[in-house]
Protein backbone atom coordinates (compact mmCIF):
# COMPACT_ATOMS: atom_id res chain seq x y z
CA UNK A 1 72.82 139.00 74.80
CA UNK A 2 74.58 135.79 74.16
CA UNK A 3 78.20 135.25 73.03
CA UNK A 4 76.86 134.85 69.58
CA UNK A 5 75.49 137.88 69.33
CA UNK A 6 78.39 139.66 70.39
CA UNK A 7 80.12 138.12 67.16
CA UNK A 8 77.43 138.98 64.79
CA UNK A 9 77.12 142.68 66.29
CA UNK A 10 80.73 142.74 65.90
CA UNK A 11 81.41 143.36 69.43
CA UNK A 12 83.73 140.55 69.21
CA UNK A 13 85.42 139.18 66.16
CA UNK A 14 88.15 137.18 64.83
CA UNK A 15 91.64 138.88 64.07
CA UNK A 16 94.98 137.32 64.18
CA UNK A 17 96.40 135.49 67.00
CA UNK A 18 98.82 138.40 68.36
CA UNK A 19 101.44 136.85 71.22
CA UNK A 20 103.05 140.11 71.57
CA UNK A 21 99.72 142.22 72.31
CA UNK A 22 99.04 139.39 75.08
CA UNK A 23 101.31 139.82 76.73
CA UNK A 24 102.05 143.84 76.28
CA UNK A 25 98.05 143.98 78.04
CA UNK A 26 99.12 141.50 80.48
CA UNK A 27 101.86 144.12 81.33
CA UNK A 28 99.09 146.88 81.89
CA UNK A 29 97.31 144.90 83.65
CA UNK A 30 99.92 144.79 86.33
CA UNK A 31 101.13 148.58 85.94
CA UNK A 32 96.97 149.01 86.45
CA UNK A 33 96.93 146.86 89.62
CA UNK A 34 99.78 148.52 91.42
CA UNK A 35 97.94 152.07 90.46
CA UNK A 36 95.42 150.45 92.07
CA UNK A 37 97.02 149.72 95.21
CA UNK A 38 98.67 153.03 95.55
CA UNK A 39 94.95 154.46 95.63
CA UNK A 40 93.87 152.43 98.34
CA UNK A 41 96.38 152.75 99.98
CA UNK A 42 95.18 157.09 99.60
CA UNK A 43 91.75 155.57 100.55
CA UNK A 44 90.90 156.49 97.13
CA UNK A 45 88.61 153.35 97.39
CA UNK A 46 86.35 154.36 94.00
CA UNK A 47 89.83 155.14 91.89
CA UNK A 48 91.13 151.97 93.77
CA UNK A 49 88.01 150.00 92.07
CA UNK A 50 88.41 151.33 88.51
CA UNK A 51 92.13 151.11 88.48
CA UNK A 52 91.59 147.59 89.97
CA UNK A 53 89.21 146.29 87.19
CA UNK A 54 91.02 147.60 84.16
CA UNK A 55 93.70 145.55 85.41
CA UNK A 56 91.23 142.57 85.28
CA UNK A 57 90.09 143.98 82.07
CA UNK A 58 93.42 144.41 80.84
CA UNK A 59 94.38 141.10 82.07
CA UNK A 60 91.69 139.22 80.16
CA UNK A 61 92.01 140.94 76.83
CA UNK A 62 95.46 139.47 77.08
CA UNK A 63 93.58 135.89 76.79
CA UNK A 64 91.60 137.32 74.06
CA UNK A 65 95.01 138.59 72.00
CA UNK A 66 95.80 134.84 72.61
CA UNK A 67 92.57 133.47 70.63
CA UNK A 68 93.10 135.81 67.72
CA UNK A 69 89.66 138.04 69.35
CA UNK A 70 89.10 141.54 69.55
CA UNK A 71 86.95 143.18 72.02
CA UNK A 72 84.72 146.23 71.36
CA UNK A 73 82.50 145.31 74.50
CA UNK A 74 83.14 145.05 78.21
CA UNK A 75 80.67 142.94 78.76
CA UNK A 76 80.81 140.69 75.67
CA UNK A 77 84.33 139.94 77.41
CA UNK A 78 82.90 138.59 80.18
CA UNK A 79 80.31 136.52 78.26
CA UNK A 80 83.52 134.97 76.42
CA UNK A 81 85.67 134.49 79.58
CA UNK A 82 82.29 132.52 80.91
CA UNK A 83 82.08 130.28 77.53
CA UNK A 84 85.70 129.75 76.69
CA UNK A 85 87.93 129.69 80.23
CA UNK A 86 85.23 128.62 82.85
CA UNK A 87 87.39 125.29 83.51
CA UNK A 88 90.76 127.23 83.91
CA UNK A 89 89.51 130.50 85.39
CA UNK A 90 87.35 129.75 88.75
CA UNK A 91 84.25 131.03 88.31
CA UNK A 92 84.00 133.54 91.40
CA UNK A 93 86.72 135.60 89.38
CA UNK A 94 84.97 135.67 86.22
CA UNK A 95 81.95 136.54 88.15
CA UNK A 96 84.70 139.05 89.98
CA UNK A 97 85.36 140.89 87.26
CA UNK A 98 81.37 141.40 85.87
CA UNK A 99 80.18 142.32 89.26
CA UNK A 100 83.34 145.06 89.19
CA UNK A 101 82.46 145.52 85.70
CA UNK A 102 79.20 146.85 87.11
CA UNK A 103 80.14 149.07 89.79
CA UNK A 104 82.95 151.03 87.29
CA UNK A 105 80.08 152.21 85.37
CA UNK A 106 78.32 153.34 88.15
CA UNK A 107 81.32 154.87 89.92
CA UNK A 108 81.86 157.00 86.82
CA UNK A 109 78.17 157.35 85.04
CA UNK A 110 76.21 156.68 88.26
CA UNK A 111 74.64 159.02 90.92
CA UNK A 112 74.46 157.14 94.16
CA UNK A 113 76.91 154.63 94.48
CA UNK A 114 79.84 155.24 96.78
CA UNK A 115 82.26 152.13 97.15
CA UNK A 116 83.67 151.33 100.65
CA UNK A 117 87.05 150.40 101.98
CA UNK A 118 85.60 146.36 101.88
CA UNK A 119 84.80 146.72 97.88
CA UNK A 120 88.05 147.44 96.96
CA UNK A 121 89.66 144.98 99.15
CA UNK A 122 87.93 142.69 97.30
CA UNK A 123 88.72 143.82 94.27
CA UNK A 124 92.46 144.03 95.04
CA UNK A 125 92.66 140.58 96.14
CA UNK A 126 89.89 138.95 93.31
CA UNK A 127 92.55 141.14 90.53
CA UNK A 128 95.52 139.55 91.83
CA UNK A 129 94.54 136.34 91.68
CA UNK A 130 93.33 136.50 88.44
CA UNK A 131 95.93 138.03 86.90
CA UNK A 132 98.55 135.60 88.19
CA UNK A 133 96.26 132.91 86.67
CA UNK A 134 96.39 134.55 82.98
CA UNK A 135 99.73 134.98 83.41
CA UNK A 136 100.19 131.29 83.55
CA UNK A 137 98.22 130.45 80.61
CA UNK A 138 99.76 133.07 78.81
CA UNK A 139 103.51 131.52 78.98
């Protein structure tokens, strides 16, 4: 699916720009990543990994708020994070946060996936960074 598509299946669309919404997501995005932190630190590594990318997730639909975008897609995020911020987002964290994308749905839907200790340190580390770099292009 290309980004266009998302738009005409209405998986993303044009709203108002909304400042306040940015930022109140940015703000779950961090509430999300210490969660996050507290269940690895339980060696909760899966919760550590969900927690972890809804702060990315979180975090990014705070750059959408910014655009005037809404999101009804996951993955159609990602396509738009890849189009629109690719210069001011390094690429390993957009890629970051599709891979993790990935592995949420098969920690929750999936059968055979178990996360280790290593997947979630990467996670934790990957979600900080990119939320301190949305912060700064959100102020």
């Amino acid at each position: 699916m290309s980004l266009r598509e998302c738009f005409e299946k209405r998986l993303l669309r044009q709203t108002d720009k909304d400042l306040r919404k940015a930022q109140r997501s940015l703000e779950i995005a961090q509430q999300k990543l210490e969660r996050a932190k507290k269940a690895f630190d339980g060696e909760l590594f899966d919760s550590a990994i969900i927690l972890g990318y809804t702060a990315m997730f979180h975090a990014a639909r705070g750059l959408l708020y910014k655009d005037g975008i809404q999101e009804k897609s996951h993955f159609c995020l990602t396509l738009y994070l890849k189009e629109k911020y690719a210069r001011k987002i390094p690429v390993y964290l957009i890629n970051s946060i599709d891979n993790f994308r990935i592995e949420r749905h098969e920690i929750l839907y999936g059968l055979e996936f178990t996360p280790a200790k290593e997947d979630a340190e990467i996670l934790l580390k990957d979600a900080r960074e990119f939320i301190e770099i949305i912060e700064k292009m959100l102020k």
